[in-house]
N, C-alpha and C. Protein backbone atom coordinates (compact mmCIF):
# COMPACT_ATOMS: atom_id res chain seq x y z
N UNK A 1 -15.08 -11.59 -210.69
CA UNK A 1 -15.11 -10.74 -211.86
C UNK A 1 -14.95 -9.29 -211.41
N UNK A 2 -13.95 -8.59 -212.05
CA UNK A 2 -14.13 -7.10 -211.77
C UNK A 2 -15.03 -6.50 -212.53
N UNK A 3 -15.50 -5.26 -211.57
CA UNK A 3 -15.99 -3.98 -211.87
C UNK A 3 -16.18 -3.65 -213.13
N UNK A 4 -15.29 -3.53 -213.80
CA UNK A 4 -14.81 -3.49 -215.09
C UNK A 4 -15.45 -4.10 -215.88
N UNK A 5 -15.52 -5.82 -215.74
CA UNK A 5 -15.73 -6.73 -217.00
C UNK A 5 -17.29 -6.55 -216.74
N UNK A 6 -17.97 -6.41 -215.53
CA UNK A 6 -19.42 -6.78 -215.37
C UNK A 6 -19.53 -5.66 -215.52
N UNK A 7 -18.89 -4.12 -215.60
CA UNK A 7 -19.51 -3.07 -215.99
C UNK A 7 -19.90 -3.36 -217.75
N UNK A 8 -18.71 -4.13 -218.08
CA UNK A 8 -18.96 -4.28 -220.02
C UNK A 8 -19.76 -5.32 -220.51
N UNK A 9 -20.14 -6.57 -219.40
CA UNK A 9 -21.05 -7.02 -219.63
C UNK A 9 -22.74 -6.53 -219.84
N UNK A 10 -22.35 -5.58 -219.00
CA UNK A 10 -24.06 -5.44 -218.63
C UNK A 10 -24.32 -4.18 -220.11
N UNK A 11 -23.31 -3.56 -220.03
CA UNK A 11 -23.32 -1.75 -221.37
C UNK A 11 -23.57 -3.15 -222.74
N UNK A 12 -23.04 -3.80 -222.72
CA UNK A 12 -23.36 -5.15 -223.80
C UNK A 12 -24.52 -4.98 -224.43
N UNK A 13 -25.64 -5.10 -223.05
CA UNK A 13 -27.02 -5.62 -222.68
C UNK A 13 -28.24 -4.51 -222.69
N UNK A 14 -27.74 -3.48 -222.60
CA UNK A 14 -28.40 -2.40 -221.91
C UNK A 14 -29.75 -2.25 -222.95
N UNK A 15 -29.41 -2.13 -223.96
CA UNK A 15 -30.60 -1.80 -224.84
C UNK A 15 -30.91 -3.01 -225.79
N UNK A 16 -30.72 -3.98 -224.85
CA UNK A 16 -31.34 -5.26 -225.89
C UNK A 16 -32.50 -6.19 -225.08
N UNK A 17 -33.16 -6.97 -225.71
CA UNK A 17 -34.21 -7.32 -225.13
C UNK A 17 -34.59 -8.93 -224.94
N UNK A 18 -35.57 -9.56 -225.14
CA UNK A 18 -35.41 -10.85 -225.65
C UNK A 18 -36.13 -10.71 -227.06
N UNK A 19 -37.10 -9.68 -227.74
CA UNK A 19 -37.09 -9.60 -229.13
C UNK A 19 -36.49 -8.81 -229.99
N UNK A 20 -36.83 -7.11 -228.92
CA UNK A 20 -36.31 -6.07 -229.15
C UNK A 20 -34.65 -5.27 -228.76
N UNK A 21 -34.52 -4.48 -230.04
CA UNK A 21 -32.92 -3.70 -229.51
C UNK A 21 -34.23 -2.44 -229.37
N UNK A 22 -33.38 -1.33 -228.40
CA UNK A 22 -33.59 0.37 -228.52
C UNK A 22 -32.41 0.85 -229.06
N UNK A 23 -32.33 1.46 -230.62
CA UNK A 23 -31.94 2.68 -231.08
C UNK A 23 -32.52 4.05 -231.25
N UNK A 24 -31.30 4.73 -231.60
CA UNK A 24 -31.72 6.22 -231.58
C UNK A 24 -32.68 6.26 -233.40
N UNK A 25 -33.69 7.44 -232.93
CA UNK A 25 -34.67 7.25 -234.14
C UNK A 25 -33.75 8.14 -235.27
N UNK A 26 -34.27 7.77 -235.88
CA UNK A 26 -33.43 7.89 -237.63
C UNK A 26 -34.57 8.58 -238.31
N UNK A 27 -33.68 9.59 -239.22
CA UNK A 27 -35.04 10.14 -239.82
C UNK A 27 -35.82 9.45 -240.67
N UNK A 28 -35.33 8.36 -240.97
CA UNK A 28 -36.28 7.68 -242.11
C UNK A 28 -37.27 7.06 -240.97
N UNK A 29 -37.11 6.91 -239.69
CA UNK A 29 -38.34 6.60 -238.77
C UNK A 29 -39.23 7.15 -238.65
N UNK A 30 -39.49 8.99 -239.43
CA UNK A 30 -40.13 9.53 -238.76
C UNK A 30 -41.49 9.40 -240.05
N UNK A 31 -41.48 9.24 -241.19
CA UNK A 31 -42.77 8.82 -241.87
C UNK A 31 -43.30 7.94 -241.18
N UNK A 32 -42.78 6.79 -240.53
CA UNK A 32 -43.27 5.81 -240.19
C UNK A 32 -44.09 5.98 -238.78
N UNK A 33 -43.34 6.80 -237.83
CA UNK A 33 -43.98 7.16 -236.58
C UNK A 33 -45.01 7.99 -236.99
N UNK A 34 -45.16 8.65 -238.30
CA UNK A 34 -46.34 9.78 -238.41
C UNK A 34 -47.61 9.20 -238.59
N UNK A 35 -47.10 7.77 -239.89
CA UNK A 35 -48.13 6.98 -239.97
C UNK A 35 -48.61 6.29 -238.79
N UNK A 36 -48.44 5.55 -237.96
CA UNK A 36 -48.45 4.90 -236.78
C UNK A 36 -49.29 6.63 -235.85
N UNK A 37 -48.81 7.69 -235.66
CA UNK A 37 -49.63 8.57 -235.04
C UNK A 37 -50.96 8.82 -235.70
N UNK A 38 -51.10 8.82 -236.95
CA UNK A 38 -51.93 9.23 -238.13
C UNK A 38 -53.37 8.08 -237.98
N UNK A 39 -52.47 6.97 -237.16
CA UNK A 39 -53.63 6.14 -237.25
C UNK A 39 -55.10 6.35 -236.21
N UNK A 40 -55.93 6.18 -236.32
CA UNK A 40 -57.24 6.19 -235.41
C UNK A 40 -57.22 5.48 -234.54
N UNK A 41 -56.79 4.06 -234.41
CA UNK A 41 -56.61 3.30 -233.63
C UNK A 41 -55.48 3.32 -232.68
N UNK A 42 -54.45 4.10 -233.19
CA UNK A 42 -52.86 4.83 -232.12
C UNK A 42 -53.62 5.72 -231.46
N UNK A 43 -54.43 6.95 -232.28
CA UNK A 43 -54.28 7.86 -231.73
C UNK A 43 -55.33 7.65 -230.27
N UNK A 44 -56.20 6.66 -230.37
CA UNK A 44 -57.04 6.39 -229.66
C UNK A 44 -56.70 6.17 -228.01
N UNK A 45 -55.14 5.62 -228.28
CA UNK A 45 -54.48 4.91 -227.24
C UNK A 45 -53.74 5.79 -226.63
N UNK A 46 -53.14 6.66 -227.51
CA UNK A 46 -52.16 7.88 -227.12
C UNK A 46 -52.12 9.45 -226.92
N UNK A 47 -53.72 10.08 -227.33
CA UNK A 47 -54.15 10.80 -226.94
C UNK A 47 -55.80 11.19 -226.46
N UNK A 48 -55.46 12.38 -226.27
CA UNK A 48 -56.98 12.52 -225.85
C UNK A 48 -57.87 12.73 -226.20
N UNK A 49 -57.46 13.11 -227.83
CA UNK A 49 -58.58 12.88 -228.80
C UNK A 49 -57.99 12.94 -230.11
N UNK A 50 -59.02 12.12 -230.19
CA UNK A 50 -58.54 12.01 -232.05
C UNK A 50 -58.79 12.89 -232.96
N UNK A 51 -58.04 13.86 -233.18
CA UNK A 51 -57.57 14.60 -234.56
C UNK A 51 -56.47 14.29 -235.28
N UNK A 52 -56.36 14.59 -236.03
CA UNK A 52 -55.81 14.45 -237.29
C UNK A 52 -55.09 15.97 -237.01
N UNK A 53 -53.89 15.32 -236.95
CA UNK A 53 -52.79 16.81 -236.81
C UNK A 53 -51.50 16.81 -238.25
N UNK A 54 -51.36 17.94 -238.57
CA UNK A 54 -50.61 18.01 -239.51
C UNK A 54 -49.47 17.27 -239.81
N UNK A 55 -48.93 16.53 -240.86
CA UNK A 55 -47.97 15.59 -240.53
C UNK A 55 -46.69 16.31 -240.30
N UNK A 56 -46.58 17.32 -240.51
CA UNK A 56 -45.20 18.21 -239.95
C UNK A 56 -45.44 18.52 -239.03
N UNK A 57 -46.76 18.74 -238.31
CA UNK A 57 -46.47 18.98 -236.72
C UNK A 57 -46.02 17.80 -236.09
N UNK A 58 -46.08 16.58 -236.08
CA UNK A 58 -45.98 15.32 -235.75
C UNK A 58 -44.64 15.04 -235.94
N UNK A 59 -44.17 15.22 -237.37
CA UNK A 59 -42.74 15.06 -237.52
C UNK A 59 -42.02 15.76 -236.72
N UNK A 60 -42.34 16.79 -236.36
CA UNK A 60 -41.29 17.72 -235.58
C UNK A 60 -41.43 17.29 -234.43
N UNK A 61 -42.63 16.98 -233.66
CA UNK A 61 -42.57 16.52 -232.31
C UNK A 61 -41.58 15.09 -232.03
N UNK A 62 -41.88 14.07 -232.92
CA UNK A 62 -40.60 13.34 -233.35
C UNK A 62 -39.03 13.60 -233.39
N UNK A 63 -39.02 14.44 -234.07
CA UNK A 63 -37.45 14.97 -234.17
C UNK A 63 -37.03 15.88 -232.98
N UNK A 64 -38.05 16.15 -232.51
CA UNK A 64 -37.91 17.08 -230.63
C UNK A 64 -37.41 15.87 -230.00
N UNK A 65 -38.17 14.62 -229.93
CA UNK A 65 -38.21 13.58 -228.64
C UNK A 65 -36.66 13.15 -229.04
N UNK A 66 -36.81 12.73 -230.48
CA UNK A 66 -35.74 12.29 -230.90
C UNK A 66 -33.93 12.58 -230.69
N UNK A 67 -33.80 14.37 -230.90
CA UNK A 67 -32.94 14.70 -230.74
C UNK A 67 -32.43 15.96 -229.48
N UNK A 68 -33.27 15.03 -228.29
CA UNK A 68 -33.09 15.39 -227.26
C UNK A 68 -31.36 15.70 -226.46
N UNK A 69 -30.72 16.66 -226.19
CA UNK A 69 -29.38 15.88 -225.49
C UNK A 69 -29.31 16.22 -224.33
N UNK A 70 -30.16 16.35 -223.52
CA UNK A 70 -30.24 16.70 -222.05
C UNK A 70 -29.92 15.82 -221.20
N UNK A 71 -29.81 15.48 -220.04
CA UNK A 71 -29.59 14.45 -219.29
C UNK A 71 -31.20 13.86 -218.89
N UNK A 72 -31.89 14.15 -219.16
CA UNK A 72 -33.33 14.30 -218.24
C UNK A 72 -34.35 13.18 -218.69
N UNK A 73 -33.83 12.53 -219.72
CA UNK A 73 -34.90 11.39 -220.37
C UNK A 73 -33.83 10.79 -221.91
N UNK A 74 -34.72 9.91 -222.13
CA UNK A 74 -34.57 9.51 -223.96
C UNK A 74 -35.50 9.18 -224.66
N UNK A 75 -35.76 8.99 -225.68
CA UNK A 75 -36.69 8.36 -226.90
C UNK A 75 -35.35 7.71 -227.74
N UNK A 76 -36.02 6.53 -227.94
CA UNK A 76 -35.51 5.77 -228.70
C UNK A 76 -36.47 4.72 -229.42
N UNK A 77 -36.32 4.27 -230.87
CA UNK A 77 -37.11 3.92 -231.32
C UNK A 77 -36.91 1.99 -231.36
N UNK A 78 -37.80 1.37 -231.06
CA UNK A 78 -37.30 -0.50 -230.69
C UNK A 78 -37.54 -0.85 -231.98
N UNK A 79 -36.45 -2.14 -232.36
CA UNK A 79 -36.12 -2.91 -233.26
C UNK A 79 -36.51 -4.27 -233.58
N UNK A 80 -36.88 -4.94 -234.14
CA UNK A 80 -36.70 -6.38 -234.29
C UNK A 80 -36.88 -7.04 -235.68
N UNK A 81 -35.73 -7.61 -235.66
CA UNK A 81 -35.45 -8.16 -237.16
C UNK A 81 -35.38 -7.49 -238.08
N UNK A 82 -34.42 -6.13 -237.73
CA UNK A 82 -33.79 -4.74 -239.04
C UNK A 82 -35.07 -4.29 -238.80
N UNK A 83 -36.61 -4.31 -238.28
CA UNK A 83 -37.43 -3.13 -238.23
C UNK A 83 -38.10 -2.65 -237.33
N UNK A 84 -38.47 -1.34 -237.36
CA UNK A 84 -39.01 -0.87 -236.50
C UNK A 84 -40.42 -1.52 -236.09
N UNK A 85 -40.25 -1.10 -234.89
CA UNK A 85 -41.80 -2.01 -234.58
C UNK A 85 -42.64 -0.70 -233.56
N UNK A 86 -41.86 -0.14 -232.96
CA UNK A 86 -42.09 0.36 -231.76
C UNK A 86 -41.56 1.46 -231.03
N UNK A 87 -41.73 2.69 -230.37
CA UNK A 87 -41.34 3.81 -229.84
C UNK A 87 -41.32 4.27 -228.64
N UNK A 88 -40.38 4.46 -227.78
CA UNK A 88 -40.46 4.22 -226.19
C UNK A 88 -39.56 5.88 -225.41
N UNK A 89 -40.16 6.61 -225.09
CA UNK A 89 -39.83 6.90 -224.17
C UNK A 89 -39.50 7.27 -222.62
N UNK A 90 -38.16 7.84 -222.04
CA UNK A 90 -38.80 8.37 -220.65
C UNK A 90 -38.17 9.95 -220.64
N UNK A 91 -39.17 10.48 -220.08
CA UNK A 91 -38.92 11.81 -220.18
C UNK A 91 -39.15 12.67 -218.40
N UNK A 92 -38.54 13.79 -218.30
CA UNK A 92 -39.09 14.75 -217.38
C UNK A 92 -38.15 14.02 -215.99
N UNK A 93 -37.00 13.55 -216.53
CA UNK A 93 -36.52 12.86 -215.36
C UNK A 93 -35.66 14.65 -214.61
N UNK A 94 -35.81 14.77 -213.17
CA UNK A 94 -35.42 16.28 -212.53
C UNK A 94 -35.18 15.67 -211.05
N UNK A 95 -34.10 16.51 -210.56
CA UNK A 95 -34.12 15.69 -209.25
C UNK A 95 -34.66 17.25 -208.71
N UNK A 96 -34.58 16.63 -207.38
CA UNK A 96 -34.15 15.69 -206.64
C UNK A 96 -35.60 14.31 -206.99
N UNK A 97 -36.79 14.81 -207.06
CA UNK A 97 -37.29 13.84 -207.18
C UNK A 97 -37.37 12.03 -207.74
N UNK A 98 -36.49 12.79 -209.59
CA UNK A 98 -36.13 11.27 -210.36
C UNK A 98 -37.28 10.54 -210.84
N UNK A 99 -38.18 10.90 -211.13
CA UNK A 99 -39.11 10.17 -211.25
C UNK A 99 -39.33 11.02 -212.86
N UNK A 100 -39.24 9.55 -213.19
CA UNK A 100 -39.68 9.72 -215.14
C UNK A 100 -41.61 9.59 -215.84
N UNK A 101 -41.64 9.77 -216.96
CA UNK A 101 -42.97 9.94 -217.33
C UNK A 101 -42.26 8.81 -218.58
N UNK A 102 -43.32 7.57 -218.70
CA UNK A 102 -42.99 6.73 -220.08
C UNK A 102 -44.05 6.93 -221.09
N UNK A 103 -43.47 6.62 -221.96
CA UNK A 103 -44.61 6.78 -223.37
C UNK A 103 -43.94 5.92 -224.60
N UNK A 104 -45.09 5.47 -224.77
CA UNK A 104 -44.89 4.12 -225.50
C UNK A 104 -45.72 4.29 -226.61
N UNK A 105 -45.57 3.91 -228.25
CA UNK A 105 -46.44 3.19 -229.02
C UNK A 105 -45.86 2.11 -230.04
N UNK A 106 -46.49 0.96 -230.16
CA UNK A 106 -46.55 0.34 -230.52
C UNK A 106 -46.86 0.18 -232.37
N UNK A 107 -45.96 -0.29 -233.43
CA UNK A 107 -46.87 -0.28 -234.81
C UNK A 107 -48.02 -1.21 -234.77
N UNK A 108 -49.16 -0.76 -235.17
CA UNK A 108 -49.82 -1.33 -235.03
C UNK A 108 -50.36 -2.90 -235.79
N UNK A 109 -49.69 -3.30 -236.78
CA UNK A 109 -49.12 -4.37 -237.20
C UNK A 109 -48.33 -5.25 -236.06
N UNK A 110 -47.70 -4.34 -235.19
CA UNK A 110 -46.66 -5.38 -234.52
C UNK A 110 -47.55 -6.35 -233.16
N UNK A 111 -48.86 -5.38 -232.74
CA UNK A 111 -49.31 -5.57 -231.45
C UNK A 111 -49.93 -6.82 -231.05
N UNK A 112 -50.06 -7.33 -229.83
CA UNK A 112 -50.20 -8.11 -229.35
C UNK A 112 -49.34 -9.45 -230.14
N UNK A 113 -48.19 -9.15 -229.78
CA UNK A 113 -46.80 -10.17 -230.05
C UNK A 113 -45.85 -9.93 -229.45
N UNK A 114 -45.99 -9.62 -228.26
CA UNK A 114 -44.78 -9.68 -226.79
C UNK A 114 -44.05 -8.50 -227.04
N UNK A 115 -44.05 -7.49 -228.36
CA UNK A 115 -43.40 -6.37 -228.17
C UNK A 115 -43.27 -5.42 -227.48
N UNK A 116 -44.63 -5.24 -226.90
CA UNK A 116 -44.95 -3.78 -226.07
C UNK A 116 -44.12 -4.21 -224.83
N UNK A 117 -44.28 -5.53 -224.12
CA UNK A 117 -43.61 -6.04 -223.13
C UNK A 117 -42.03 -5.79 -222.74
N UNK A 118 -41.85 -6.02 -224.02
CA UNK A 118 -40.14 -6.50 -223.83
C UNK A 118 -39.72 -4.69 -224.32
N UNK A 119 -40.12 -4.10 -224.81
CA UNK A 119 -40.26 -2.62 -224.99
C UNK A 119 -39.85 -1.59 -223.39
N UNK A 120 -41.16 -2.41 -222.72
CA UNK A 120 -40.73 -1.76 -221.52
C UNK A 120 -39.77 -2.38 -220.73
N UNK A 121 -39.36 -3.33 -221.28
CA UNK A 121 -38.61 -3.89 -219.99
C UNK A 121 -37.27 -3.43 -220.32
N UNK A 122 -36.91 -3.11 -222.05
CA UNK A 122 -35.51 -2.65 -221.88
C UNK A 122 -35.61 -1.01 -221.44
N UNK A 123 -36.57 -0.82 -221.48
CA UNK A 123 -37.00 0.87 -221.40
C UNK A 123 -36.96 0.80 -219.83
N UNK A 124 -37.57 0.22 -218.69
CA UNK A 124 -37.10 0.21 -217.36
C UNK A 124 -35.73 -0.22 -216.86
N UNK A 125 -35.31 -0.97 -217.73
CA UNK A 125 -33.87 -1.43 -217.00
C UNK A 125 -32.90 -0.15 -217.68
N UNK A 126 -32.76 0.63 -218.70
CA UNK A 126 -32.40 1.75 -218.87
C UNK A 126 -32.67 3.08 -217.71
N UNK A 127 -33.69 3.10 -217.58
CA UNK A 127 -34.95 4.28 -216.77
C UNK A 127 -33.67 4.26 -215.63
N UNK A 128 -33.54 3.12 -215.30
CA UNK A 128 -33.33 2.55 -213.32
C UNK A 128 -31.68 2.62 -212.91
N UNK A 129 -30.94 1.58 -213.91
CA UNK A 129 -29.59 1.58 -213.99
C UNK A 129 -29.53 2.06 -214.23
N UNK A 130 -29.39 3.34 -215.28
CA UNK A 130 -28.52 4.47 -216.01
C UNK A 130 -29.25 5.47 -216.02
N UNK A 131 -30.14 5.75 -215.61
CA UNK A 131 -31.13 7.69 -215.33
C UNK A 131 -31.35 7.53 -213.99
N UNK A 132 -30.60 6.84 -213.47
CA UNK A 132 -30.84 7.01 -211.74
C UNK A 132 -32.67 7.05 -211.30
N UNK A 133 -33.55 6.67 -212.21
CA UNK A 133 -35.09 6.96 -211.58
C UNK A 133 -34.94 6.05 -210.35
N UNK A 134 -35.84 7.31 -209.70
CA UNK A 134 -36.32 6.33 -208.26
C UNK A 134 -37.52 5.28 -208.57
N UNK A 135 -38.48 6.72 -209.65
CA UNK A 135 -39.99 5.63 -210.05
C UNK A 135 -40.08 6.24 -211.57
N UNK A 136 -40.91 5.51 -212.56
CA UNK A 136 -41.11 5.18 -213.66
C UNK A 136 -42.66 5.66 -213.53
N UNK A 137 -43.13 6.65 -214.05
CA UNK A 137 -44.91 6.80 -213.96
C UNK A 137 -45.41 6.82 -215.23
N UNK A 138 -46.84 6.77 -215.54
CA UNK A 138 -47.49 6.58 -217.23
C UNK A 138 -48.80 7.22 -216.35
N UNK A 139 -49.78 7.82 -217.74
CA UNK A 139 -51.22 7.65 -217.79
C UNK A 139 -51.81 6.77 -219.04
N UNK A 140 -52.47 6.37 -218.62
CA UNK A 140 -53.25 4.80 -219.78
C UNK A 140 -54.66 5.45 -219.47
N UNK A 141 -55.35 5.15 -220.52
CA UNK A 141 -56.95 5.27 -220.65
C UNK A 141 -57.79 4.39 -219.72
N UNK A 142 -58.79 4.79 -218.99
CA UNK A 142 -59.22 3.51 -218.59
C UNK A 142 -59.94 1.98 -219.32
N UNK A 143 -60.03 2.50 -220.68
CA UNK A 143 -60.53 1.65 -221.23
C UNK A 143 -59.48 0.77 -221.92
N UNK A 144 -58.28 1.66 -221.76
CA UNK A 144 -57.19 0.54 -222.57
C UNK A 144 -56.40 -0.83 -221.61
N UNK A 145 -57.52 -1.69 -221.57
CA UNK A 145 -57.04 -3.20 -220.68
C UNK A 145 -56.71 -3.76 -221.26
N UNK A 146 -55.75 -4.13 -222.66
CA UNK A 146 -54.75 -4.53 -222.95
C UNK A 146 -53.37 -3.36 -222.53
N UNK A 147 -53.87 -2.14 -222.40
CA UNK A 147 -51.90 -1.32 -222.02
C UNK A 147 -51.71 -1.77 -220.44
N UNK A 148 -53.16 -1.68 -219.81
CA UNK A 148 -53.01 -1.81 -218.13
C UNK A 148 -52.34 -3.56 -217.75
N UNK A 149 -53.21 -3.97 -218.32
CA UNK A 149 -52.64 -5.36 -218.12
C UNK A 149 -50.79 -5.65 -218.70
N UNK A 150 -50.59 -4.89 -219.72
CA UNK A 150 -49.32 -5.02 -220.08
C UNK A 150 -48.20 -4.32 -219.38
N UNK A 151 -48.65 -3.50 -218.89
CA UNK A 151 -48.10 -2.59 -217.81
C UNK A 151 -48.14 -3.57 -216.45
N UNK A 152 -49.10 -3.79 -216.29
CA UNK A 152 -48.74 -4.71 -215.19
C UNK A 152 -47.87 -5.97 -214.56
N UNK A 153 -48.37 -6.09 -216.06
CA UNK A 153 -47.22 -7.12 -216.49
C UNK A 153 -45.61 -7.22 -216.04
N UNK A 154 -45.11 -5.93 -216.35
CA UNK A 154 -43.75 -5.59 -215.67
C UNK A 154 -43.70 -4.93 -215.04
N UNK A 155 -44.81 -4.56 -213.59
CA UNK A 155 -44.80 -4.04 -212.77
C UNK A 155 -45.70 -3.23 -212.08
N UNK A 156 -45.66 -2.35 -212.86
CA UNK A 156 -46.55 -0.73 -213.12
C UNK A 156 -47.47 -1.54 -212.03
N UNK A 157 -47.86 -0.65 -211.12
CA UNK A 157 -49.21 -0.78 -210.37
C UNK A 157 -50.12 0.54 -210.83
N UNK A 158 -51.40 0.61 -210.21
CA UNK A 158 -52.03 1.61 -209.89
C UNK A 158 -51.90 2.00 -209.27
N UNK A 159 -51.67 3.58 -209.23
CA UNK A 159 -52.11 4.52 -208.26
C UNK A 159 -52.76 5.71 -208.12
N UNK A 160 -53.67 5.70 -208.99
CA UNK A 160 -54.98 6.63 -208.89
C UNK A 160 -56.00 6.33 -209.77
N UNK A 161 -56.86 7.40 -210.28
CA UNK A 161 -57.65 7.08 -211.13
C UNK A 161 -58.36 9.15 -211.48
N UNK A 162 -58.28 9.51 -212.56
CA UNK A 162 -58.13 10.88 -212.58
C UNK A 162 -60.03 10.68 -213.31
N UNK A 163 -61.08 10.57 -212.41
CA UNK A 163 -62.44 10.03 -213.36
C UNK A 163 -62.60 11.37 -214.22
N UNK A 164 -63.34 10.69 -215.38
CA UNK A 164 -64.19 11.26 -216.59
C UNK A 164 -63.32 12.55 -216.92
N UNK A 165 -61.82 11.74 -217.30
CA UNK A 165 -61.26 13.23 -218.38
C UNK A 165 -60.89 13.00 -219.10
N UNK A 166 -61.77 11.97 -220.25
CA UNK A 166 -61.62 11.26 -221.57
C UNK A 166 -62.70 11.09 -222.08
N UNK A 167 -62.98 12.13 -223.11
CA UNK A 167 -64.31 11.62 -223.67
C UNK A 167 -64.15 11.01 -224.95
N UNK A 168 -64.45 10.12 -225.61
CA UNK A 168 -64.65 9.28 -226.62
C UNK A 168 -65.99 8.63 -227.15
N UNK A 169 -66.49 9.21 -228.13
CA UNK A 169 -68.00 8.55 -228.84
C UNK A 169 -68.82 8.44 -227.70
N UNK A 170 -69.02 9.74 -227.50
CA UNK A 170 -70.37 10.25 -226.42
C UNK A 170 -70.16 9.97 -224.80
N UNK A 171 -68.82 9.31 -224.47
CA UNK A 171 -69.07 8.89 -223.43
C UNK A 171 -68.01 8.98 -222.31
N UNK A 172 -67.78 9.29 -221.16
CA UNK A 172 -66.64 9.80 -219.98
C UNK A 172 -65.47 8.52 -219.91
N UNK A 173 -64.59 8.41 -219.50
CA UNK A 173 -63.58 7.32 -219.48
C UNK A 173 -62.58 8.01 -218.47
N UNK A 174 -62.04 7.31 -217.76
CA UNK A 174 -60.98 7.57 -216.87
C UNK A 174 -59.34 7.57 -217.28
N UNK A 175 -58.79 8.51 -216.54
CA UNK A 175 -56.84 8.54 -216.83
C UNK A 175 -56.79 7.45 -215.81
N UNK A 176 -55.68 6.50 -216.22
CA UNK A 176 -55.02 5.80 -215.00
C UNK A 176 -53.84 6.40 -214.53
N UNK A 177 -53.02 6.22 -214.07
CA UNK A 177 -51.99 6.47 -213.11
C UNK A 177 -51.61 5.26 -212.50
N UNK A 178 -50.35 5.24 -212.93
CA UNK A 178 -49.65 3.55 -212.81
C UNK A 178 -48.22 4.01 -212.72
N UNK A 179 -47.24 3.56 -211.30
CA UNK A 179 -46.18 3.69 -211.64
C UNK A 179 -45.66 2.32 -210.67
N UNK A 180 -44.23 2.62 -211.17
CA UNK A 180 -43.34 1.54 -210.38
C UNK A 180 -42.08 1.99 -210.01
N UNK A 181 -41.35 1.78 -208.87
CA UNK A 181 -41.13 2.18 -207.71
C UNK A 181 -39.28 1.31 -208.42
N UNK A 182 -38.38 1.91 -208.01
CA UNK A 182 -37.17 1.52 -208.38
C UNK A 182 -36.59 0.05 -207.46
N UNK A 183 -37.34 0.42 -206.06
CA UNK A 183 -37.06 -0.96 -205.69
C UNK A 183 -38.09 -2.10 -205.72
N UNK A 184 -39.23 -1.47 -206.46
CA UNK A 184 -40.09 -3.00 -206.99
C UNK A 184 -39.28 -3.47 -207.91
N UNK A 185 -38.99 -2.39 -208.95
CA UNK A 185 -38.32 -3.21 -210.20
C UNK A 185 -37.07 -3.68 -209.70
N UNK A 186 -36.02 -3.45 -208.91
CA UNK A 186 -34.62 -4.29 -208.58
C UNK A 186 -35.53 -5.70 -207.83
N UNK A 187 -36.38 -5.63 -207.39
CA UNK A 187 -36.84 -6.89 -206.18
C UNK A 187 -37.39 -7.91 -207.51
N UNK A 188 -38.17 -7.65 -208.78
CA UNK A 188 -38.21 -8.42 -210.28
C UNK A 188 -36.83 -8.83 -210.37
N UNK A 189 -36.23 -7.98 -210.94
CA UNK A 189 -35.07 -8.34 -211.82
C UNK A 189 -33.49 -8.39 -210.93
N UNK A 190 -33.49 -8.19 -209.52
CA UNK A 190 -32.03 -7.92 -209.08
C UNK A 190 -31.30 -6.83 -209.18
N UNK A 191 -30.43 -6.70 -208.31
CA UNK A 191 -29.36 -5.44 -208.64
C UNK A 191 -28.73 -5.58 -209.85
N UNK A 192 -28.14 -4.48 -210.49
CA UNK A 192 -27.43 -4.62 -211.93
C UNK A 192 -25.88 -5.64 -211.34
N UNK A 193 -25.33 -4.45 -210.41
CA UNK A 193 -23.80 -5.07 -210.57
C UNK A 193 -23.76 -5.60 -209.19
């Protein structure tokens, strides 16, 4: 097979998953990502504390990630069955280093149903083949052992632990630090071409 056909095989593939596609977010995505930020239980997962931030500040941070055209990362919002389920980016990609920052949320309706999974996996095979990353890095809460375990899942190891710079309902919690390494993920999944 040439170059060619397995180059059009794989551009085929690139942003599809075994549940999920990644498209570019649409503005009618962005009520929906506000709600999904808006929630107590997102925000729990995705920041460092829960406030309640204006829904136009939120929208706009949306339409920032969204209508990025730099070479340096993407956001794109994941699909399955005509709907949104899910929001994935990688960002801060700079060489010489190459090393991206991911960020993920999940609707919370959709969770724990193989989405977050297959989320990252088209979101790393993007990251690796086509943004040249060397490594893929995240911070997760320490208390969030469903993201760590899901992260692990496709790879992500640990590699640190940033103690007590999360406080939540009276009490200290740890940043994780989890990344994965461009040739862990080819040694999973194989070279592209």
């Amino acid at each position: 097979m040439s170059d060619y056909q397995r180059l059009r095989e794989w551009a085929a593939d690139i942003f599809h998953g075994e549940k999920v596609q990644l498209r570019a977010i649409e503005d009618e995505d962005i009520e929906t990502l506000c709600d999904w930020w808006d929630n107590p239980d997102t925000t729990l997962f995705n920041d460092g504390n829960i406030i309640r931030r204006r829904r136009d500040e939120n929208a706009e941070m949306f339409r920032q990630w969204a209508s990025s055209k730099d070479a340096s990362g993407f956001a794109y919002a994941a699909e399955a069955d005509g709907e949104m389920v899910g929001q994935v980016s990688v960002h801060s990609i700079k060489a010489p280093a190459m090393i991206g920052t991911l960020g993920m949320v999940v609707g919370p309706q959709f969770q724990d149903q193989g989405y977050g999974t297959d989320i990252l996996e088209v979101a790393l095979r993007l990251a690796f083949t086509e943004y040249a990353c060397r490594k893929v890095e995240l911070l997760v809460f320490g208390y969030s052992d469903r993201g760590i375990h899901t992260y692990e899942k496709v790879g992500f190891q640990v590699e640190g632990r940033r103690r007590a710079s999360v406080f939540h309902a009276g009490k200290w919690y740890d940043d994780v630090s989890m990344g994965i390494l461009a040739e862990e993920y080819f040694a999973r999944h194989g070279e592209p071409l």
